[in-house]
PDB file of N, CA and C in Angstrom:
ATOM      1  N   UNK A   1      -7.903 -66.897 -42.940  1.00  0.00           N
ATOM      2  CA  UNK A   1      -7.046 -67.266 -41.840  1.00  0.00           C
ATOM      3  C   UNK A   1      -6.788 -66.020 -40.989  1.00  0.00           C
ATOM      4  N   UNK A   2      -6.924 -66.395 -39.581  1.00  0.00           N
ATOM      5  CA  UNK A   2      -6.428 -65.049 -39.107  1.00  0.00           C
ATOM      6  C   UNK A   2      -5.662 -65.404 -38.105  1.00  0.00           C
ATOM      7  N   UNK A   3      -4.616 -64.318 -37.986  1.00  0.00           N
ATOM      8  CA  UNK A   3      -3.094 -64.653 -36.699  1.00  0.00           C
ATOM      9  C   UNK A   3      -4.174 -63.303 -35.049  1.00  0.00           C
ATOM     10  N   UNK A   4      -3.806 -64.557 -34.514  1.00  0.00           N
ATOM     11  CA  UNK A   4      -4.098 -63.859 -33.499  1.00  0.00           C
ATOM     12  C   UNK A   4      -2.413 -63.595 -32.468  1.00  0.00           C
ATOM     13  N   UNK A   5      -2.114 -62.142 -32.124  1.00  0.00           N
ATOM     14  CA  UNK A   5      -0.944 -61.892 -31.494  1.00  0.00           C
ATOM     15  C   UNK A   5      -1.557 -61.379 -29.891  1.00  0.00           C
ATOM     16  N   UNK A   6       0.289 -61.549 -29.266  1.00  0.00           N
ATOM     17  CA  UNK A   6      -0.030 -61.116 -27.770  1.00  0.00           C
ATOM     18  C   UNK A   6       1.358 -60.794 -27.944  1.00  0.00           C
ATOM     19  N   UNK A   7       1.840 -59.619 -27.129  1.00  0.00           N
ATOM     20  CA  UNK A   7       2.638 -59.251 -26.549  1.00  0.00           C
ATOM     21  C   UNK A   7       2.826 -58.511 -25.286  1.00  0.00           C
ATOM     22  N   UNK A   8       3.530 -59.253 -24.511  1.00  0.00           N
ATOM     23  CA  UNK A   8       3.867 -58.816 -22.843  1.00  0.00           C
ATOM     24  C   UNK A   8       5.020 -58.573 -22.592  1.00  0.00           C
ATOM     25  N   UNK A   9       5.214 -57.317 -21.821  1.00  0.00           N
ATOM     26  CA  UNK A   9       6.509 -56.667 -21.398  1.00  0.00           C
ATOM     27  C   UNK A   9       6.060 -57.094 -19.796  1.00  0.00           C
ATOM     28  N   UNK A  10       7.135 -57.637 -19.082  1.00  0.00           N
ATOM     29  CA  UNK A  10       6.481 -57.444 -17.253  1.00  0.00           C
ATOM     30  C   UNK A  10       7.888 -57.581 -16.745  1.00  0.00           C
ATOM     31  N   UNK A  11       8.024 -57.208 -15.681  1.00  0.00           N
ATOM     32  CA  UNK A  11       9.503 -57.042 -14.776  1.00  0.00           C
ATOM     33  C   UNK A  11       9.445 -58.417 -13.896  1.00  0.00           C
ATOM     34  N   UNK A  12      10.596 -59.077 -13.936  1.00  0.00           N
ATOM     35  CA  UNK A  12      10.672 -59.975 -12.738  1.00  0.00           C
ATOM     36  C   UNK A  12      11.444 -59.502 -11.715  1.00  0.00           C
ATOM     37  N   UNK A  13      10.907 -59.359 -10.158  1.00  0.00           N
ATOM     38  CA  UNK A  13      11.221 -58.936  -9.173  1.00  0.00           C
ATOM     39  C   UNK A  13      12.290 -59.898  -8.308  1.00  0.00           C
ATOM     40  N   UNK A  14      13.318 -59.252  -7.723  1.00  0.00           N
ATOM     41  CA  UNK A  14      13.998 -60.505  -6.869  1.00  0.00           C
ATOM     42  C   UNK A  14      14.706 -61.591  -7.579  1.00  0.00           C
ATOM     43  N   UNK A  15      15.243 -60.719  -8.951  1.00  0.00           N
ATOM     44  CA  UNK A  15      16.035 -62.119  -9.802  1.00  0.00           C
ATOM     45  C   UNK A  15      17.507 -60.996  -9.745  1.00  0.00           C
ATOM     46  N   UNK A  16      18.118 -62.497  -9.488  1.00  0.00           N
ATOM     47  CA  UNK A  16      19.775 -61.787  -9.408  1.00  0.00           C
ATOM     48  C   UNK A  16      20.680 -62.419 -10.126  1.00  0.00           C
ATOM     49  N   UNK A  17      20.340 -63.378 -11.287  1.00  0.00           N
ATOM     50  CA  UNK A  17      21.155 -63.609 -12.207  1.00  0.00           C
ATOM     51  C   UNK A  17      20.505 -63.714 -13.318  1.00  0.00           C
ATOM     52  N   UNK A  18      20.827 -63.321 -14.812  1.00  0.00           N
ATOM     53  CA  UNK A  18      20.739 -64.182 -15.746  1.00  0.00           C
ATOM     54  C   UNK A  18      19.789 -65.464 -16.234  1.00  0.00           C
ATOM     55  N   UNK A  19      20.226 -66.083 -15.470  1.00  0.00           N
ATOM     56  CA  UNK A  19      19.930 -67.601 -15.667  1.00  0.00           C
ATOM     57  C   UNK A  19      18.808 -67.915 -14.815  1.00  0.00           C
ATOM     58  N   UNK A  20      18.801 -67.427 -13.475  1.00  0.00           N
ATOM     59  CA  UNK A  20      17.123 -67.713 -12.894  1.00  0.00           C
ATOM     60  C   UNK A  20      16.070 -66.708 -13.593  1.00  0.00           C
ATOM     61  N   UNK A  21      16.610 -65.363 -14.199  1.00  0.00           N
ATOM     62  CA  UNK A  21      15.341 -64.778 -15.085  1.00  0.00           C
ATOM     63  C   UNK A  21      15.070 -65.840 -16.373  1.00  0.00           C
ATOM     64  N   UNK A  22      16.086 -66.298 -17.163  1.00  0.00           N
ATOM     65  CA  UNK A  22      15.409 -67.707 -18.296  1.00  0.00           C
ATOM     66  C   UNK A  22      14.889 -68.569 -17.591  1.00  0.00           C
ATOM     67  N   UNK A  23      15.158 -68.926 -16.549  1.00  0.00           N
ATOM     68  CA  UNK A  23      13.874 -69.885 -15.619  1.00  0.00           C
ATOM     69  C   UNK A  23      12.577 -69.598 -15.770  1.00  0.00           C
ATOM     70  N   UNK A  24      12.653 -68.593 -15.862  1.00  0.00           N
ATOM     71  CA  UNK A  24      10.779 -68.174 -15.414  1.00  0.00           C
ATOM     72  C   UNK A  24      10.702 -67.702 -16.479  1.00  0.00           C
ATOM     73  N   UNK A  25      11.277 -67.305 -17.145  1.00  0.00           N
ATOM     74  CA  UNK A  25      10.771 -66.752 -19.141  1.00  0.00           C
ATOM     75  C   UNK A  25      10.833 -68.331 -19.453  1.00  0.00           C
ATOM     76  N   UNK A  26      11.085 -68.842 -19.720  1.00  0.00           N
ATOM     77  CA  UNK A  26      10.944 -70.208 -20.040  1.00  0.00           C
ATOM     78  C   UNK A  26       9.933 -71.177 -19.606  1.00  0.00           C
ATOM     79  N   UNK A  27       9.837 -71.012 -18.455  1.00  0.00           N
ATOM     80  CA  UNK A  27       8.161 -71.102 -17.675  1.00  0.00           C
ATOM     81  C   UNK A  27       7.111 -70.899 -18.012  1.00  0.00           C
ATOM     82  N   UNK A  28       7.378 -69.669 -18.571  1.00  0.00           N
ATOM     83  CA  UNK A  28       6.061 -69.072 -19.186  1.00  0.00           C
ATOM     84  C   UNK A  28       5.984 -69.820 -20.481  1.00  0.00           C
ATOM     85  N   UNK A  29       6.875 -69.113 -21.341  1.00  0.00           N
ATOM     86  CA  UNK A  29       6.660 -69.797 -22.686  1.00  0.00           C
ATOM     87  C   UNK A  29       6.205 -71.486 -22.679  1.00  0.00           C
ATOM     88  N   UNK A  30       6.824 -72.384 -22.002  1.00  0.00           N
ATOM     89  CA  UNK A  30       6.451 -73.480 -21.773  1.00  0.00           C
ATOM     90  C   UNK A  30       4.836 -73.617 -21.518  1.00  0.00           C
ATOM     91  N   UNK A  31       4.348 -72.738 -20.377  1.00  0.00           N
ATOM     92  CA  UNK A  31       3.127 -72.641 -20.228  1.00  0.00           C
ATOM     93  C   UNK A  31       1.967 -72.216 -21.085  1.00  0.00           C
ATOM     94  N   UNK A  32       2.653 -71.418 -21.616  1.00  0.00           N
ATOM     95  CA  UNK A  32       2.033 -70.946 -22.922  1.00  0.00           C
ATOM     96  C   UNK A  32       1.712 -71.924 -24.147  1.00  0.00           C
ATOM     97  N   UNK A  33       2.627 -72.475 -24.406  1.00  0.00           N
ATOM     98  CA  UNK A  33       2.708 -73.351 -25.136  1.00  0.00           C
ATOM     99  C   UNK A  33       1.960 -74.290 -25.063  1.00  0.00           C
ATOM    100  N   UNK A  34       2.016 -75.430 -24.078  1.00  0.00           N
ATOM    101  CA  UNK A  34       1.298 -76.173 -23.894  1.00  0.00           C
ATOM    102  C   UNK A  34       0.149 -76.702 -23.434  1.00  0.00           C
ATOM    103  N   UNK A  35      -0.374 -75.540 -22.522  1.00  0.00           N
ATOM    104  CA  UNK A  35      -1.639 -74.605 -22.329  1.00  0.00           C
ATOM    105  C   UNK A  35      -3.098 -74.271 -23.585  1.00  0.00           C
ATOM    106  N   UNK A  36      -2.070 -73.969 -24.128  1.00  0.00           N
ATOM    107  CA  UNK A  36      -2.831 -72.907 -25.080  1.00  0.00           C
ATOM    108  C   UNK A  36      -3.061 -72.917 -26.948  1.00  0.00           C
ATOM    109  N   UNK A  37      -1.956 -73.775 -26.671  1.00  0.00           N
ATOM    110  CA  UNK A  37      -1.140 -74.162 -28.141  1.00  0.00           C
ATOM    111  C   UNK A  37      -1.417 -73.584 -29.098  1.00  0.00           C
ATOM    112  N   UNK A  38      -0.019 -72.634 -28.748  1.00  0.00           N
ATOM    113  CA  UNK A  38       0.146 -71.074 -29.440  1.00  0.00           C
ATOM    114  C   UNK A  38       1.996 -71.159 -29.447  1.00  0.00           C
ATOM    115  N   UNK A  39       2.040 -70.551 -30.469  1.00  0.00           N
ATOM    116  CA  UNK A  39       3.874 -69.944 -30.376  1.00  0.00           C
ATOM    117  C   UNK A  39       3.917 -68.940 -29.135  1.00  0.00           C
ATOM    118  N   UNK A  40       5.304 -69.316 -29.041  1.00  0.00           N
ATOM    119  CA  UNK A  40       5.612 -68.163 -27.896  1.00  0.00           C
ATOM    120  C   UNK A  40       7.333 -67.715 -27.715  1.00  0.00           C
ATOM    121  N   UNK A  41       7.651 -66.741 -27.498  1.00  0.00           N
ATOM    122  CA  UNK A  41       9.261 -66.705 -27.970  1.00  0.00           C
ATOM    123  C   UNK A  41       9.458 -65.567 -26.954  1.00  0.00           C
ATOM    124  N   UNK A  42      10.725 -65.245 -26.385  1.00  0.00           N
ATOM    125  CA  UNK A  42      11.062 -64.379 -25.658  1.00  0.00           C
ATOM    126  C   UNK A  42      11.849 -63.517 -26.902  1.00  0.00           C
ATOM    127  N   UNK A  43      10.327 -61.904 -27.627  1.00  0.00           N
ATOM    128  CA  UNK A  43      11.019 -61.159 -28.649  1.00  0.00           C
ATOM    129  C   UNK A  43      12.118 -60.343 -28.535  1.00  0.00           C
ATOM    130  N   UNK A  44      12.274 -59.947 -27.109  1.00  0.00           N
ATOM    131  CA  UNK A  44      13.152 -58.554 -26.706  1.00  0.00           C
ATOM    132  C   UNK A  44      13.568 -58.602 -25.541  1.00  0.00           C
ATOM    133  N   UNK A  45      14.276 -57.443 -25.059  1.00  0.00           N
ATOM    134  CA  UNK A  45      15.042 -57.638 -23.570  1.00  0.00           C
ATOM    135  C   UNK A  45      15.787 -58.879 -23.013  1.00  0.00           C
ATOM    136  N   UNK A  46      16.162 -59.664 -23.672  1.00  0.00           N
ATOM    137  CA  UNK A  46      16.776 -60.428 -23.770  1.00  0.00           C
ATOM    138  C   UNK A  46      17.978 -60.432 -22.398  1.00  0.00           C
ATOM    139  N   UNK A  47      18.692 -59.169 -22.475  1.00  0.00           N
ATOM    140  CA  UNK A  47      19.768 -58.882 -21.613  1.00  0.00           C
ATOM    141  C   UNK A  47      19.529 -58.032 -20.434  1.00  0.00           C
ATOM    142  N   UNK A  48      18.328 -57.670 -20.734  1.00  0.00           N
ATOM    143  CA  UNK A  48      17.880 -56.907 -18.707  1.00  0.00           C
ATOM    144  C   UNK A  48      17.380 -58.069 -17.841  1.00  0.00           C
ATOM    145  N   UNK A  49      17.949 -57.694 -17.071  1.00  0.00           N
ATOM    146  CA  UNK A  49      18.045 -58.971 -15.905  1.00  0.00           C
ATOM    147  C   UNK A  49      16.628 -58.757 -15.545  1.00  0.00           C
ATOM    148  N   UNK A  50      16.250 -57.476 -15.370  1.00  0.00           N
ATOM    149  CA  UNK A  50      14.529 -57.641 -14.405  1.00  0.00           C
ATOM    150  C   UNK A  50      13.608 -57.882 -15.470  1.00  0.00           C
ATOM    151  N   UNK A  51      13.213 -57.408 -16.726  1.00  0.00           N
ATOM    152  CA  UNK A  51      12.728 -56.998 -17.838  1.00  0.00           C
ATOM    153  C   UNK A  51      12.607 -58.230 -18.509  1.00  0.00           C
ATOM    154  N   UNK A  52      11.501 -58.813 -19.169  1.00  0.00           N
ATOM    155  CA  UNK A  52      11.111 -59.578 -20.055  1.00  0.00           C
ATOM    156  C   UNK A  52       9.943 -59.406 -20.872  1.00  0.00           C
ATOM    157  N   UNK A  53      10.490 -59.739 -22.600  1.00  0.00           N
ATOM    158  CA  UNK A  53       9.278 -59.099 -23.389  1.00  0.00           C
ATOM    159  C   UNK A  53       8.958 -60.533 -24.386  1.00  0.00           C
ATOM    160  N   UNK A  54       7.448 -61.568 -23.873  1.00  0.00           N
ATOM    161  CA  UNK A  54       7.306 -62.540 -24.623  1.00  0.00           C
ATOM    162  C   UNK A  54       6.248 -61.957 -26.041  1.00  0.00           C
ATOM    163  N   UNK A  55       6.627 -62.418 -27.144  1.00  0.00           N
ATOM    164  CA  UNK A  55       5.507 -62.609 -28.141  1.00  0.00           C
ATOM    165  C   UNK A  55       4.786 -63.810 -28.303  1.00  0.00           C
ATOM    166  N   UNK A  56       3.894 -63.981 -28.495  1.00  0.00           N
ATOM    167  CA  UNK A  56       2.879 -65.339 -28.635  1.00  0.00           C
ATOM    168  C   UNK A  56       2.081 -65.010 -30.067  1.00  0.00           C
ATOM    169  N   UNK A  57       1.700 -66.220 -30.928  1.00  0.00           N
ATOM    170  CA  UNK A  57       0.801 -65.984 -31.507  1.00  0.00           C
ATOM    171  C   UNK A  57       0.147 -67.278 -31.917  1.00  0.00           C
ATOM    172  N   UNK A  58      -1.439 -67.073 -32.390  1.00  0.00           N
ATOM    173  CA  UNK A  58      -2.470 -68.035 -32.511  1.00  0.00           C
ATOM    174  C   UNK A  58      -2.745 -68.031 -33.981  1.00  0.00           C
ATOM    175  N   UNK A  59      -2.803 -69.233 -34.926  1.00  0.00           N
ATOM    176  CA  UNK A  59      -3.471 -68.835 -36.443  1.00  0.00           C
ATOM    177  C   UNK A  59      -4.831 -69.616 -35.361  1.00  0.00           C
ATOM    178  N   UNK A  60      -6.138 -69.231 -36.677  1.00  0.00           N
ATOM    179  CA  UNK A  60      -7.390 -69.954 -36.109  1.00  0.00           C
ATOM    180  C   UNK A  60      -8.317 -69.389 -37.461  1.00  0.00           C
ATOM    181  N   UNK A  61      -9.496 -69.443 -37.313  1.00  0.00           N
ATOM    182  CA  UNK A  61     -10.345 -68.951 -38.632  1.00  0.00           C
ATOM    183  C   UNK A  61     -11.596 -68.031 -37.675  1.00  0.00           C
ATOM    184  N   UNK A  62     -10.957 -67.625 -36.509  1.00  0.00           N
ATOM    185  CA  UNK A  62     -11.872 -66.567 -35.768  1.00  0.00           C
ATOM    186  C   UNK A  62     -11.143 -65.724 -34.753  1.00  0.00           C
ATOM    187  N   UNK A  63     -11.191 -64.288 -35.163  1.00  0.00           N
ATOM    188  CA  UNK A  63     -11.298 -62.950 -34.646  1.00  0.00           C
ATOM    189  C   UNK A  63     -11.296 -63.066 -32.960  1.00  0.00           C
ATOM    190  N   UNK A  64     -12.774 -64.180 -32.950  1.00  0.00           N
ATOM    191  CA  UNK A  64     -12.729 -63.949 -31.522  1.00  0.00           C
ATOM    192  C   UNK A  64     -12.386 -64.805 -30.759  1.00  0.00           C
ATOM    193  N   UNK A  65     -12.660 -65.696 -31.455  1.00  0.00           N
ATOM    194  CA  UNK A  65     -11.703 -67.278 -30.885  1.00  0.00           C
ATOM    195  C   UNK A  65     -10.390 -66.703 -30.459  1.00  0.00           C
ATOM    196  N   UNK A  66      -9.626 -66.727 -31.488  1.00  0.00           N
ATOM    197  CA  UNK A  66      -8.524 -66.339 -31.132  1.00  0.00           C
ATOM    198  C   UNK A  66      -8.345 -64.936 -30.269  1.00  0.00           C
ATOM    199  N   UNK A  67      -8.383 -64.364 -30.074  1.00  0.00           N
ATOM    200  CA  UNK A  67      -8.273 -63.285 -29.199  1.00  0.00           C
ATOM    201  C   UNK A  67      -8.707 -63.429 -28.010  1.00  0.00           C
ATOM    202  N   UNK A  68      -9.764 -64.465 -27.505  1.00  0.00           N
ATOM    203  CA  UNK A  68     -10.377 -64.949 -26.208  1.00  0.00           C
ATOM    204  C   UNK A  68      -9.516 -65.637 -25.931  1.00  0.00           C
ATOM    205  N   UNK A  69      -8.637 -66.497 -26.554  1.00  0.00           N
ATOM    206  CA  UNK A  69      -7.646 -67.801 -26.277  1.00  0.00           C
ATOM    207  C   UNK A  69      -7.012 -66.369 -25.674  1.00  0.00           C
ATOM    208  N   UNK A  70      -5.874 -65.967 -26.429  1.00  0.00           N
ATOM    209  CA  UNK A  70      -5.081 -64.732 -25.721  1.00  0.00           C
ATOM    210  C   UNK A  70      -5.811 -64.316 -24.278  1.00  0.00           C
ATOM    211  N   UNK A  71      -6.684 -63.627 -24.470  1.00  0.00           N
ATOM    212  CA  UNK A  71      -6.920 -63.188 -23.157  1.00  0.00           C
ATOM    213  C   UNK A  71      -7.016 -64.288 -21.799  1.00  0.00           C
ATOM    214  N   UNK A  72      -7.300 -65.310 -22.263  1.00  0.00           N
ATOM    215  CA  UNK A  72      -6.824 -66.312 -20.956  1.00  0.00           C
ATOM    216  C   UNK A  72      -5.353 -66.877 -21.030  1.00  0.00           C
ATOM    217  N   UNK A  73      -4.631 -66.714 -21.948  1.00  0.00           N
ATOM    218  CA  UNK A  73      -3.067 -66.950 -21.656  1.00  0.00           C
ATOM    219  C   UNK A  73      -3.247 -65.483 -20.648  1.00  0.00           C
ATOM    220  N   UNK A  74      -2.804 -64.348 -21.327  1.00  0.00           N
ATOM    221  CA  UNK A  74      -2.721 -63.158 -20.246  1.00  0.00           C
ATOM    222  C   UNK A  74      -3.148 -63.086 -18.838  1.00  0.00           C
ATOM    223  N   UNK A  75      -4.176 -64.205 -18.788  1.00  0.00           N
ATOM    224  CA  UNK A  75      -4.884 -64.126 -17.173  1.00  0.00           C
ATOM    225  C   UNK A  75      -4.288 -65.362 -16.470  1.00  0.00           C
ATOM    226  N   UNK A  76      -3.612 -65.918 -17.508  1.00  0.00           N
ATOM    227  CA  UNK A  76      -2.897 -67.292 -16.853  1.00  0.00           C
ATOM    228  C   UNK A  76      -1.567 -66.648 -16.140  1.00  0.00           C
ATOM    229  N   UNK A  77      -0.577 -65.438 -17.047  1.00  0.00           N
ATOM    230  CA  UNK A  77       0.258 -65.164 -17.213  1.00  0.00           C
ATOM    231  C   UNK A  77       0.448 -64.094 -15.588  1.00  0.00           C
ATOM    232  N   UNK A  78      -0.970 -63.266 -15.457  1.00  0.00           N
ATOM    233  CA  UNK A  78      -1.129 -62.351 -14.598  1.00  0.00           C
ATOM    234  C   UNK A  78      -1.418 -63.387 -13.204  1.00  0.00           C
ATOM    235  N   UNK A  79      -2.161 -64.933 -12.993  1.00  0.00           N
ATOM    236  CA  UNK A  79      -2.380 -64.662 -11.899  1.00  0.00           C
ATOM    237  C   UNK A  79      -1.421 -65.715 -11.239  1.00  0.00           C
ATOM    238  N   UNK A  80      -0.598 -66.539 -12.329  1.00  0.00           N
ATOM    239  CA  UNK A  80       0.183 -67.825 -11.877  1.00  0.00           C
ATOM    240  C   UNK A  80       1.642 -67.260 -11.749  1.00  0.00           C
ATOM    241  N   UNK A  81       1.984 -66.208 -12.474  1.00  0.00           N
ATOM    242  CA  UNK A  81       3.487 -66.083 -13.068  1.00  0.00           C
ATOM    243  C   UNK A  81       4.106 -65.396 -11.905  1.00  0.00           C
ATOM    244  N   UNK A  82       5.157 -65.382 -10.633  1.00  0.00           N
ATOM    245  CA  UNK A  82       5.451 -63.848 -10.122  1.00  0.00           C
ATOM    246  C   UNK A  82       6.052 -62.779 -10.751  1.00  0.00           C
ATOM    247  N   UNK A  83       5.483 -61.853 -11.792  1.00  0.00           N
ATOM    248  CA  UNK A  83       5.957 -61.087 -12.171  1.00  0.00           C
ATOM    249  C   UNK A  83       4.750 -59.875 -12.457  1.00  0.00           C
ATOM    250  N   UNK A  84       5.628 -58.355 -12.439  1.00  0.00           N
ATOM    251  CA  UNK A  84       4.608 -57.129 -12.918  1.00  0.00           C
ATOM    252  C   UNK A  84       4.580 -56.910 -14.312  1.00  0.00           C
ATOM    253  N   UNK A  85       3.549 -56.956 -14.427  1.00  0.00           N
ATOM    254  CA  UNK A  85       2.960 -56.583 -16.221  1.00  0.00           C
ATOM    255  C   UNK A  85       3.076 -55.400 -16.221  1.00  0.00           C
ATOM    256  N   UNK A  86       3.775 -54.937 -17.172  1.00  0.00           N
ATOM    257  CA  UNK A  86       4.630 -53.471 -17.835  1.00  0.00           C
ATOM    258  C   UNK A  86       3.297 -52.814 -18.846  1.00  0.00           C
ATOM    259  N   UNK A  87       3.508 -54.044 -19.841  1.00  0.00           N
ATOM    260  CA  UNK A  87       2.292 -53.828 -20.720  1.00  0.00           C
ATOM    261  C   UNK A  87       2.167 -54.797 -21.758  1.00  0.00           C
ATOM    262  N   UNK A  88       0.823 -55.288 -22.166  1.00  0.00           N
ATOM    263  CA  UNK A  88       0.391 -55.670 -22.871  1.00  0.00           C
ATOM    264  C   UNK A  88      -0.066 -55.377 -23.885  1.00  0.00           C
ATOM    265  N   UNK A  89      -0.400 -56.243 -24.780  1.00  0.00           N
ATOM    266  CA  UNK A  89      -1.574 -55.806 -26.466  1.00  0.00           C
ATOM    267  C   UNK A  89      -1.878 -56.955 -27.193  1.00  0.00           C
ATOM    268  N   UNK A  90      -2.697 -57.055 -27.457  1.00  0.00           N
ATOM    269  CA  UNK A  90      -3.299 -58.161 -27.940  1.00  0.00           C
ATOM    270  C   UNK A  90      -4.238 -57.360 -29.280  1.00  0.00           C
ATOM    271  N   UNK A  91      -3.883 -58.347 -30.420  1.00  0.00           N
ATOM    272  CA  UNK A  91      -4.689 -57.805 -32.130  1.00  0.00           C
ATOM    273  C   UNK A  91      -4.453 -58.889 -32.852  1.00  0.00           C
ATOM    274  N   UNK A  92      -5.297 -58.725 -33.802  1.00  0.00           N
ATOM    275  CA  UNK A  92      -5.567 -60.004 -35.118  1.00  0.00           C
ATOM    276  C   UNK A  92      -5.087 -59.376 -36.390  1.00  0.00           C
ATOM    277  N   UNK A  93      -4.830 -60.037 -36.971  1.00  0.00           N
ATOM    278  CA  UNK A  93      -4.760 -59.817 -38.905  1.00  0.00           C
ATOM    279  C   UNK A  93      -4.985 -61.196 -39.630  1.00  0.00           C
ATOM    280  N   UNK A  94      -6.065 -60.827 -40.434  1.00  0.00           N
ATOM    281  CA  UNK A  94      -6.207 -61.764 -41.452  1.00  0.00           C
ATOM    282  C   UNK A  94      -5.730 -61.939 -42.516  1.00  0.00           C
ATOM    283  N   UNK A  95      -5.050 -62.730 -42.724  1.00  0.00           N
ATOM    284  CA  UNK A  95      -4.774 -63.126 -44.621  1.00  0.00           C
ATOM    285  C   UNK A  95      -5.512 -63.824 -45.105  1.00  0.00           C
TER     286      UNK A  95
END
């Protein structure tokens, strides 16, 4: 079995509360989700208004399967989402 992970840090620009930044973190994850059908959770930054850090992850029984899935969430994430990508990483582990 192998977990395929993603993690994205990216800034949302032009958000002035709270509650419209969980709009669009929620967006995503939604998109993610049902897209891709993968977990997805907002891990960190929770409380910076510009700042959002999602984790995602894929089980599958391939290295590259899974890691190709990731890389088109990330390209979903980069060309649909309005927000700047901080940084990314994407890796596998097998059990």
């Amino acid at each position: 079995m192998i977990v395929s992970m993603i993690q994205v840090i990216f800034q949302i620009p032009d958000v002035d509360s709270i509650k419209a930044k969980r709009q669009i973190v929620r967006s995503v994850k939604d998109k993610l989700q049902r897209r891709f059908h993968m977990s997805a959770a907002e891990v960190d930054l929770q409380d910076s208004l510009s700042f959002a850090q999602i984790g995602g992850a894929l089980v599958s029984n391939s290295k590259v399967f899974g890691e190709t899935v990731l890389q088109k969430a990330f390209a979903m994430i980069e060309n649909e989402v309005p927000v700047r990508i901080q940084d990314v990483s994407i890796y596998s582990e097998e059990f």
